[in-house]
N, C-alpha and C. Protein backbone atom coordinates (compact mmCIF):
# COMPACT_ATOMS: atom_id res chain seq x y z
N UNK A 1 -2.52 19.87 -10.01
CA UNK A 1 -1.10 20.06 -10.15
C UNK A 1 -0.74 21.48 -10.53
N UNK A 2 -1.40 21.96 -11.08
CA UNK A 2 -1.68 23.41 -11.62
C UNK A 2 -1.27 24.62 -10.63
N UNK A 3 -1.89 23.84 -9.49
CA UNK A 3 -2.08 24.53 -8.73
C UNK A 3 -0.67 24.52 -7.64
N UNK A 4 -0.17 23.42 -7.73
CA UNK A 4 0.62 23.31 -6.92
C UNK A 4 2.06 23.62 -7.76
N UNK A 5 2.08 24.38 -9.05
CA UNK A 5 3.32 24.77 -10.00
C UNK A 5 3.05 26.40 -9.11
N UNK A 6 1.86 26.78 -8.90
CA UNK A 6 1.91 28.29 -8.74
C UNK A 6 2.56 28.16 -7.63
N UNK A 7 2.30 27.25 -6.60
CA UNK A 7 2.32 27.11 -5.19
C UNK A 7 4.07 27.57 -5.25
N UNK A 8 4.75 26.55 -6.18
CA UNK A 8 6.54 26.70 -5.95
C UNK A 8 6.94 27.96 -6.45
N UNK A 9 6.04 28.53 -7.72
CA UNK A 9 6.76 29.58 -8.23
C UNK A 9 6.73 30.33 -7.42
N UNK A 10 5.58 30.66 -6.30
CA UNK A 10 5.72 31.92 -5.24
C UNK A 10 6.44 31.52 -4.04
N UNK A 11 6.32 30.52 -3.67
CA UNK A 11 7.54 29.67 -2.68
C UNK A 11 8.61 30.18 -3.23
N UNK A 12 9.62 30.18 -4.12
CA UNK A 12 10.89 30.28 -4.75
C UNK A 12 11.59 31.70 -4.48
N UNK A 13 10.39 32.60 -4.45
CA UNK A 13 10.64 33.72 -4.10
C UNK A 13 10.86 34.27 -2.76
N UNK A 14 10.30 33.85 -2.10
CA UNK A 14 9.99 34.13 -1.06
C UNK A 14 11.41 33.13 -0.03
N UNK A 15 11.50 31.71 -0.47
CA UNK A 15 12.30 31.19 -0.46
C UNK A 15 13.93 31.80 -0.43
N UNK A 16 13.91 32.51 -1.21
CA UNK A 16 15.50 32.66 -1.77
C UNK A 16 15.84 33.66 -0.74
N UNK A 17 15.05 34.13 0.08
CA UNK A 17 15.37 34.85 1.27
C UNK A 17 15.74 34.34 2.52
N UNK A 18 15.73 33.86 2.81
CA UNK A 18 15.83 32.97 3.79
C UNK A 18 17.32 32.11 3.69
N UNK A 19 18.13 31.75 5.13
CA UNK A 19 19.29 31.18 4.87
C UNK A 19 19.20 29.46 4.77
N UNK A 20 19.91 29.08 4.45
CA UNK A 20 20.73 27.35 4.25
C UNK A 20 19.35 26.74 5.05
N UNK A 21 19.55 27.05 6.42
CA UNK A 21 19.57 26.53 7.85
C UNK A 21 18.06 26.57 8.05
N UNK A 22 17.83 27.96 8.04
CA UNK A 22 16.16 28.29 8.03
C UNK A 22 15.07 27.56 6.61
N UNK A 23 15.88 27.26 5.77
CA UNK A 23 15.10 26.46 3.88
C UNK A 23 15.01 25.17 5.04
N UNK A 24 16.27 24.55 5.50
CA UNK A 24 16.09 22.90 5.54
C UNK A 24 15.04 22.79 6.88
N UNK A 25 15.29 24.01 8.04
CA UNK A 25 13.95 23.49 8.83
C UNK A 25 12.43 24.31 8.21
N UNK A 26 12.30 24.75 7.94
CA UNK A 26 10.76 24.63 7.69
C UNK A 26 10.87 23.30 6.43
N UNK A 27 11.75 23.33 5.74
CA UNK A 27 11.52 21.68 4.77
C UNK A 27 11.47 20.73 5.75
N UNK A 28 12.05 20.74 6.66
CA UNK A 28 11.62 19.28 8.09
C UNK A 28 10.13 19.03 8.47
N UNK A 29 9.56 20.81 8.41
CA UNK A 29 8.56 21.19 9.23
C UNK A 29 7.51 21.04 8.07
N UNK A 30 7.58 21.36 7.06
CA UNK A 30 6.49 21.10 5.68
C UNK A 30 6.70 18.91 5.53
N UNK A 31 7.68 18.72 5.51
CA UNK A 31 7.45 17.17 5.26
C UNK A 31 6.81 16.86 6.44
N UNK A 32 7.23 17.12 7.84
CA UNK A 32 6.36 16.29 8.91
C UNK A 32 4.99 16.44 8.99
N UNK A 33 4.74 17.43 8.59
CA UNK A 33 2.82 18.01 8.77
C UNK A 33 2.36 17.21 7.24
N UNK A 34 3.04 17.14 5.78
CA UNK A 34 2.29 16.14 5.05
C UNK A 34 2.44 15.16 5.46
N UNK A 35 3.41 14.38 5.93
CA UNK A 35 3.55 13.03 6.31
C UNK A 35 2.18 12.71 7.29
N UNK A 36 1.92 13.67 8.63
CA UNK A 36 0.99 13.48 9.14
C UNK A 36 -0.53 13.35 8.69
N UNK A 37 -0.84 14.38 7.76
CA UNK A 37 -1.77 14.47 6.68
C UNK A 37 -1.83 13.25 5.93
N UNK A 38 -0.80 12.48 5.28
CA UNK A 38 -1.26 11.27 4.21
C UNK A 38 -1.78 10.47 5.57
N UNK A 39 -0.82 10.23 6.72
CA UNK A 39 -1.12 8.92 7.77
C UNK A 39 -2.56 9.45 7.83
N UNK A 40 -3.13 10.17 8.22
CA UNK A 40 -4.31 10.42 8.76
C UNK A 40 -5.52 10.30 7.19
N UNK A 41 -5.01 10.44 6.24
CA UNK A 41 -5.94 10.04 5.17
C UNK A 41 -6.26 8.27 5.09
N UNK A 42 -4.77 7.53 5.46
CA UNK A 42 -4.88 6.25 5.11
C UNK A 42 -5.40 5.46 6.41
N UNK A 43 -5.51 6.26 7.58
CA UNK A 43 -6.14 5.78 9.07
C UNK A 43 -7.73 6.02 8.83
N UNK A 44 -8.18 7.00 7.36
CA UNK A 44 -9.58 6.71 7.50
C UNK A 44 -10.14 6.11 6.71
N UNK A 45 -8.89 5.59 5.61
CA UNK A 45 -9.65 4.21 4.31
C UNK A 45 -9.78 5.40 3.27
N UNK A 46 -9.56 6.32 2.85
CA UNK A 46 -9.18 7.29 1.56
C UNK A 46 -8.25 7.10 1.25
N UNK A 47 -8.69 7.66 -0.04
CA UNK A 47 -7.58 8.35 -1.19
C UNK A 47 -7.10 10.20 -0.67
N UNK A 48 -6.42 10.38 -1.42
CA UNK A 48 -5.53 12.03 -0.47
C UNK A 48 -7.15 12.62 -1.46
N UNK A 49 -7.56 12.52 -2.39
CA UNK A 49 -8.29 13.42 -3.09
C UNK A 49 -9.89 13.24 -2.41
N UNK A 50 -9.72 12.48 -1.38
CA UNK A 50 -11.46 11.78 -0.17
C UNK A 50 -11.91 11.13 -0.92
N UNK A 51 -11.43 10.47 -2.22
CA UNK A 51 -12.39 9.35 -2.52
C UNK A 51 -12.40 7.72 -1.53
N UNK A 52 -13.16 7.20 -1.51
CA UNK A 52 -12.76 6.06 -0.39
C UNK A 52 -12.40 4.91 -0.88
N UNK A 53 -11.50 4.34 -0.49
CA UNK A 53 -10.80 3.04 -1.10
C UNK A 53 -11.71 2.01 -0.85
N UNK A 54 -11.60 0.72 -2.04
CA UNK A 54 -12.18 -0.11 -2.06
C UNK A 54 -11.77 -1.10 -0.65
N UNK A 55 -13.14 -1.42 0.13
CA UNK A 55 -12.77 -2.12 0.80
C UNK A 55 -11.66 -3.87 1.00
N UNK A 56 -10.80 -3.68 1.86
CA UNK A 56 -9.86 -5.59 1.83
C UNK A 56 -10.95 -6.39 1.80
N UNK A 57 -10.77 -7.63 1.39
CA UNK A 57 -11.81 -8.62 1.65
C UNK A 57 -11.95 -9.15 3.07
N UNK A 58 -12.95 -9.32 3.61
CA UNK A 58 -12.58 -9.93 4.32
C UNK A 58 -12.33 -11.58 4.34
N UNK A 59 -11.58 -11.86 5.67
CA UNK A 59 -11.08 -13.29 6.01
C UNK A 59 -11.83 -14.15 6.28
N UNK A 60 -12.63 -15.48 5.32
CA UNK A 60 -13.34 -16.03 6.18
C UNK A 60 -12.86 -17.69 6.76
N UNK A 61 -11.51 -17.42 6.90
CA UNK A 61 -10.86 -18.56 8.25
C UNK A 61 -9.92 -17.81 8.83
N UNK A 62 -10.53 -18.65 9.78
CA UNK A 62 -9.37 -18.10 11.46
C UNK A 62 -8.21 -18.91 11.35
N UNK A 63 -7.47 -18.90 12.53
CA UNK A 63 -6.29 -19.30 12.29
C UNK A 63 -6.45 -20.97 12.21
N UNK A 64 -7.08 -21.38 12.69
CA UNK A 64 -6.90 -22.95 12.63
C UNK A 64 -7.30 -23.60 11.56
N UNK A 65 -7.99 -22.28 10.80
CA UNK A 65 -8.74 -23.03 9.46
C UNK A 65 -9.99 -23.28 8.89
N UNK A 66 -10.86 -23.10 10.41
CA UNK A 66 -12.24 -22.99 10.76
C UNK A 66 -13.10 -21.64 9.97
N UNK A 67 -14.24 -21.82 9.18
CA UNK A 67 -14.77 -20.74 8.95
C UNK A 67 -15.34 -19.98 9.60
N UNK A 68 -15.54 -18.89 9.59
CA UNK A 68 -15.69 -18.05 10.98
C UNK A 68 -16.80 -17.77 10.38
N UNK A 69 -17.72 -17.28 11.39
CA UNK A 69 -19.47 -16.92 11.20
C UNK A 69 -19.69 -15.88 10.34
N UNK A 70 -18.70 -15.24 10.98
CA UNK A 70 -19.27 -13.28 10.79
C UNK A 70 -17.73 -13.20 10.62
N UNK A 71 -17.36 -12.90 9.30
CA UNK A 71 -15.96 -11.90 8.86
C UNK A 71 -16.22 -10.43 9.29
N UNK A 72 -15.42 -9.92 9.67
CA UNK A 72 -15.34 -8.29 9.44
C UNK A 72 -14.14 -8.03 8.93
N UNK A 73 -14.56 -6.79 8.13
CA UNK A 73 -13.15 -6.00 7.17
C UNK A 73 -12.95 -5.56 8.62
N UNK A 74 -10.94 -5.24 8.31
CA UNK A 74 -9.85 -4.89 8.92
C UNK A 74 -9.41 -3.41 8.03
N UNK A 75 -8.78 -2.71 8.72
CA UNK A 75 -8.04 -1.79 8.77
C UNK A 75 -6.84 -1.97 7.81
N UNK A 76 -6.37 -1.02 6.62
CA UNK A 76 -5.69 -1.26 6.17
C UNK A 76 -4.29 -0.48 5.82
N UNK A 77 -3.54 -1.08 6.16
CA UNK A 77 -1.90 0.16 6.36
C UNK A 77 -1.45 0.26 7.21
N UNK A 78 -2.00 -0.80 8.29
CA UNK A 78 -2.26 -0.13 9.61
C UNK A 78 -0.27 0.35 10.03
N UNK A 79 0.26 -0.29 9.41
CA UNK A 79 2.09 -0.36 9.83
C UNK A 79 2.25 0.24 9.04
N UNK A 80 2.07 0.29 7.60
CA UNK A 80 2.63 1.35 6.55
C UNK A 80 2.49 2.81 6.59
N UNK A 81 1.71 3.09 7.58
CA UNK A 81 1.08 4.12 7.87
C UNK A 81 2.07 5.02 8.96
N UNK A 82 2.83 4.00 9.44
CA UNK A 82 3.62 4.68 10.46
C UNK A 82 4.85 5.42 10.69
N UNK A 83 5.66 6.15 11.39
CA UNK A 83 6.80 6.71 10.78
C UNK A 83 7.76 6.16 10.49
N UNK A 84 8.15 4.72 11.34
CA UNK A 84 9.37 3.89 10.60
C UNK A 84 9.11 3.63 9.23
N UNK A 85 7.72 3.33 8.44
CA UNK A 85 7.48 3.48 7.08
C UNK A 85 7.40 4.09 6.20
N UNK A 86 6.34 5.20 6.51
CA UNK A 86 6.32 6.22 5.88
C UNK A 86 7.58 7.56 6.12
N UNK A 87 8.32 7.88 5.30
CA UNK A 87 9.16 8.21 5.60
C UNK A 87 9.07 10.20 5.19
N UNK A 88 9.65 10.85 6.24
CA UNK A 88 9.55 12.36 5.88
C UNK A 88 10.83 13.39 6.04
N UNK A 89 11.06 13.65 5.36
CA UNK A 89 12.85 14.29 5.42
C UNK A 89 12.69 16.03 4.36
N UNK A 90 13.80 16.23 4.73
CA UNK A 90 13.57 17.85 4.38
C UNK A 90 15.15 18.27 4.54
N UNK A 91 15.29 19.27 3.09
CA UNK A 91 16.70 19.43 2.73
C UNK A 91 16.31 21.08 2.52
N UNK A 92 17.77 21.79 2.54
CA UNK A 92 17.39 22.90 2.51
C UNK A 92 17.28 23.11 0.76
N UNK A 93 16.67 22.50 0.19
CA UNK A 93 16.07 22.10 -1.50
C UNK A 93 14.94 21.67 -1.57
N UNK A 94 14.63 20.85 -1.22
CA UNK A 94 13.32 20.11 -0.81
C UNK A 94 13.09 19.40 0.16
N UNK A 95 11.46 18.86 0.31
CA UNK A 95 10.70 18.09 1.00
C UNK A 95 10.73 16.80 0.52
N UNK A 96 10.45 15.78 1.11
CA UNK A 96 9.92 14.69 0.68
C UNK A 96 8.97 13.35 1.42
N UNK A 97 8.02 13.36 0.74
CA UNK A 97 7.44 12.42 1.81
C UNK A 97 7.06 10.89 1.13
N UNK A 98 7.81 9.91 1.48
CA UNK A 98 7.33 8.44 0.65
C UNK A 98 7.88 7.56 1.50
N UNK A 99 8.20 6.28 0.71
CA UNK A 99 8.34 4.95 1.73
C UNK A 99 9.66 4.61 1.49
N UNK A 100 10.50 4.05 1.49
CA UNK A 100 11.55 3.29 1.36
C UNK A 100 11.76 1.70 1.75
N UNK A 101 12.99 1.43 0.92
CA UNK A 101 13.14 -0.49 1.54
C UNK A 101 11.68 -0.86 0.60
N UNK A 102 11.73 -1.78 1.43
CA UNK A 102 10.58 -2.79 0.50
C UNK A 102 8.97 -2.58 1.12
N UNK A 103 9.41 -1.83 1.75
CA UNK A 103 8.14 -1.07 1.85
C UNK A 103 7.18 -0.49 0.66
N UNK A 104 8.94 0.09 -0.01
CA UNK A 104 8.26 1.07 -1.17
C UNK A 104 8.06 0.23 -2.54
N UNK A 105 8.16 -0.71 -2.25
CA UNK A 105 7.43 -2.15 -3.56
C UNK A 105 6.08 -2.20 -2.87
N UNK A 106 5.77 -2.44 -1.80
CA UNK A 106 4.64 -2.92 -1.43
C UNK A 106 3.09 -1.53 -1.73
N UNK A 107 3.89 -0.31 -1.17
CA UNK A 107 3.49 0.82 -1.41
C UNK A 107 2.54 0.76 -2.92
N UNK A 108 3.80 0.93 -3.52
CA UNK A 108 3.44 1.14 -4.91
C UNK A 108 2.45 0.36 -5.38
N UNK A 109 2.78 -1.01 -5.43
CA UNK A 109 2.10 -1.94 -5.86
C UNK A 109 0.42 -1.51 -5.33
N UNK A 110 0.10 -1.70 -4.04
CA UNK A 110 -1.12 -0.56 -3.50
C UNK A 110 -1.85 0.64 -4.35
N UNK A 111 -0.87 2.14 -4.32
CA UNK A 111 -0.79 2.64 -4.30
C UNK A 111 -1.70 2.74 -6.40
N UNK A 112 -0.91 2.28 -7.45
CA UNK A 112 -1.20 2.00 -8.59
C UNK A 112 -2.11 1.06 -9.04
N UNK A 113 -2.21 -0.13 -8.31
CA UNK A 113 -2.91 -1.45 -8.20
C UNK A 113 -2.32 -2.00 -9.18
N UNK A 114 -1.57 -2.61 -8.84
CA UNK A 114 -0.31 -3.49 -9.81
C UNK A 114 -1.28 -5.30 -9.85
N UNK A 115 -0.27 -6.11 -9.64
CA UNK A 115 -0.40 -6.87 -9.86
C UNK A 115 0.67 -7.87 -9.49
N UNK A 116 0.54 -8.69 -7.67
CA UNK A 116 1.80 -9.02 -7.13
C UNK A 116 1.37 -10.32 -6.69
N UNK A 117 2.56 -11.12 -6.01
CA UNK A 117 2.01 -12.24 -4.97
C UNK A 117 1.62 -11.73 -3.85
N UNK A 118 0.43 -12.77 -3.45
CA UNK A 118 0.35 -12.21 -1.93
C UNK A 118 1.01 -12.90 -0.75
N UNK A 119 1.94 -13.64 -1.11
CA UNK A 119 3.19 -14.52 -0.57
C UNK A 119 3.70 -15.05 -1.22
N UNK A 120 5.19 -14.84 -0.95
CA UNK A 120 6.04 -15.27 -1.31
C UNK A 120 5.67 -16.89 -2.25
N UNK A 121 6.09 -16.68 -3.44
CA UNK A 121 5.33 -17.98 -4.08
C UNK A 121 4.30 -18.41 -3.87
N UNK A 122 3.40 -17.67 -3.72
CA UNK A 122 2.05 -17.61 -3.72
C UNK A 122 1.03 -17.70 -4.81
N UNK A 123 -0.13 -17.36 -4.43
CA UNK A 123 -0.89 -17.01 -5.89
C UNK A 123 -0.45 -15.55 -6.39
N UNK A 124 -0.97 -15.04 -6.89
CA UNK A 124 -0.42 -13.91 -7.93
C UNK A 124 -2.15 -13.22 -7.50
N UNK A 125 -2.52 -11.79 -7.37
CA UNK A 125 -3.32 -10.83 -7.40
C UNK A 125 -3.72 -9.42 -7.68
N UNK A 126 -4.27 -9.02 -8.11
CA UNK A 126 -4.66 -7.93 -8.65
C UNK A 126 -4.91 -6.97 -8.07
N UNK A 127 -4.37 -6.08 -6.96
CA UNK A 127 -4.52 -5.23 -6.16
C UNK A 127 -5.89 -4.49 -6.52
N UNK A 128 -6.32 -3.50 -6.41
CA UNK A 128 -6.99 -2.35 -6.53
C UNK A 128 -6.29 -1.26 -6.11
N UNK A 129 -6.39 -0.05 -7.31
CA UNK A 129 -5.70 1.08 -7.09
C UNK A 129 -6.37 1.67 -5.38
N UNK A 130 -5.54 1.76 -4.86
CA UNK A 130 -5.70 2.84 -2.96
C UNK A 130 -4.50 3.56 -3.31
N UNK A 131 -4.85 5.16 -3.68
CA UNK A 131 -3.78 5.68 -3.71
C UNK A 131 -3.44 6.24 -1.77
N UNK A 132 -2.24 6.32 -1.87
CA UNK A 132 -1.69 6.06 -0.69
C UNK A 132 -0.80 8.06 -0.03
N UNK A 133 -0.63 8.19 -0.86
CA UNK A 133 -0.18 9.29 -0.80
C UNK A 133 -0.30 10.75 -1.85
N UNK A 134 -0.43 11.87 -1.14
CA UNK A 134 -1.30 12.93 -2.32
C UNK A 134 -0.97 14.25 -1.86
N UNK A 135 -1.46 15.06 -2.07
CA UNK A 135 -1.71 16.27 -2.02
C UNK A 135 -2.82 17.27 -2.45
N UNK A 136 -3.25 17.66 -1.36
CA UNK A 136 -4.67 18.42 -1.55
C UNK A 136 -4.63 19.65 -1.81
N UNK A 137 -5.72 20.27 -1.74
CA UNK A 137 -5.88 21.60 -1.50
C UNK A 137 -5.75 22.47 -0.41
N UNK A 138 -6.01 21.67 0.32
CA UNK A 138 -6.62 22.16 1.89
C UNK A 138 -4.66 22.24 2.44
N UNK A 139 -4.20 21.19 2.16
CA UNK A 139 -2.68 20.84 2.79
C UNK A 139 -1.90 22.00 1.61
N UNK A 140 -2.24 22.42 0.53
CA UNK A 140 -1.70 23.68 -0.16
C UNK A 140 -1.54 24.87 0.64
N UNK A 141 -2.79 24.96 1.00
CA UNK A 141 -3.40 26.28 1.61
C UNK A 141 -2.63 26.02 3.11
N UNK A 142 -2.45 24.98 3.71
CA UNK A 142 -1.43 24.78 5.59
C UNK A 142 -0.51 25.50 5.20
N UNK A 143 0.69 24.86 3.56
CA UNK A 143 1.53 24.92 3.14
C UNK A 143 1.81 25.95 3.54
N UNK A 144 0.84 27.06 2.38
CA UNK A 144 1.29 28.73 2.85
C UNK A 144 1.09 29.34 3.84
N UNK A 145 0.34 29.26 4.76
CA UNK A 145 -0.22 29.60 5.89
C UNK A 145 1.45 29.43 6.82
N UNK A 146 1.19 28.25 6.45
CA UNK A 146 3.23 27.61 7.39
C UNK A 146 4.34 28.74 6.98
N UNK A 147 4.28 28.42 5.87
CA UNK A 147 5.55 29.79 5.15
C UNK A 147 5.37 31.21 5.40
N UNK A 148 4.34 31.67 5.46
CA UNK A 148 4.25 33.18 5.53
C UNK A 148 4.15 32.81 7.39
N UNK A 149 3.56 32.02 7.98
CA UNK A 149 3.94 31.96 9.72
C UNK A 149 5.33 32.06 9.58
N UNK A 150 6.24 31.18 9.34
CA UNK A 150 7.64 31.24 9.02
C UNK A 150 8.55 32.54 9.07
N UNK A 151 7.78 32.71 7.61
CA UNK A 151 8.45 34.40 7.24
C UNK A 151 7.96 35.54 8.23
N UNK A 152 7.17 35.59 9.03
CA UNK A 152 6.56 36.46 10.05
C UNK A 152 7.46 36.49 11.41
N UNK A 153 7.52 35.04 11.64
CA UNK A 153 8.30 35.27 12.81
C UNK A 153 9.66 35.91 12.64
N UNK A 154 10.14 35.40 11.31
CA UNK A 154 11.28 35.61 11.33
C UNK A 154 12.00 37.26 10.90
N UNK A 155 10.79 37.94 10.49
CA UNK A 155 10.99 39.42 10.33
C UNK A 155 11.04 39.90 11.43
């Protein structure tokens, strides 16, 4: 986080040059490239920091009820992961990249490892923390790379 306080203080500067119009699109253009960055962390079963999330259980009945031989783990997020969900917007103030609607209960709950139903009047379960959304180093370093591209063209 440390790292990412220096990141704004030299952003701010550099920032305050730039008009209304030019802040809110590269803020369009910084939220869509993290947004793409978390999807692509949670399309490979990580955490934003590469630790790897605990695997879902797998299912062992099919739909009729029958136990199935051989379970295999599934893919997980696979919809939350997407842009009607994950949501990315950009003001000429800030970025932002998260979920909304009830998405962003489900998120969280994930995301912290809460403690929810897993249907509606269901049993009650204990998630495991999968953090869902982050910020790296590597996506620091795009960050500026993006801004000073930015500020280049635009001199």
């Amino acid at each position: 986080m440390e790292e990412l306080d220096r990141l704004e203080t030299w952003a701010a500067l550099l920032l305050a040059r730039l008009t209304t119009g030019e802040r809110q699109r590269l803020a369009r253009t910084v939220a869509r490239d993290l947004r793409q960055a978390n999807a692509a962390t949670m399309r490979a079963q990580r955490a934003p920091d590469g630790e790897a999330w605990q695997p879902r259980k797998a299912k062992v009945r099919d739909a009729a009820g029958r136990i199935k031989k051989r379970a295999k783990a599934q893919a997980m997020f696979v919809k939350l992961r997407t842009a009607k969900h994950l949501k990315a917007s950009g003001s000429a103030s800030e970025a932002t990249v998260g979920f909304a609607g009830r998405t962003e209960r489900i998120a969280q709950v994930h995301h912290a490892g809460l403690r929810d139903r897993v249907k509606p009047s269901g049993p009650q379960y204990d998630y495991p923390a999968r953090p869902l959304i982050g910020i790296t180093d590597d996506q620091i370093e795009a960050l500026r790379d993006l801004l000073l591209q930015h500020l280049a063209g635009k001199g």
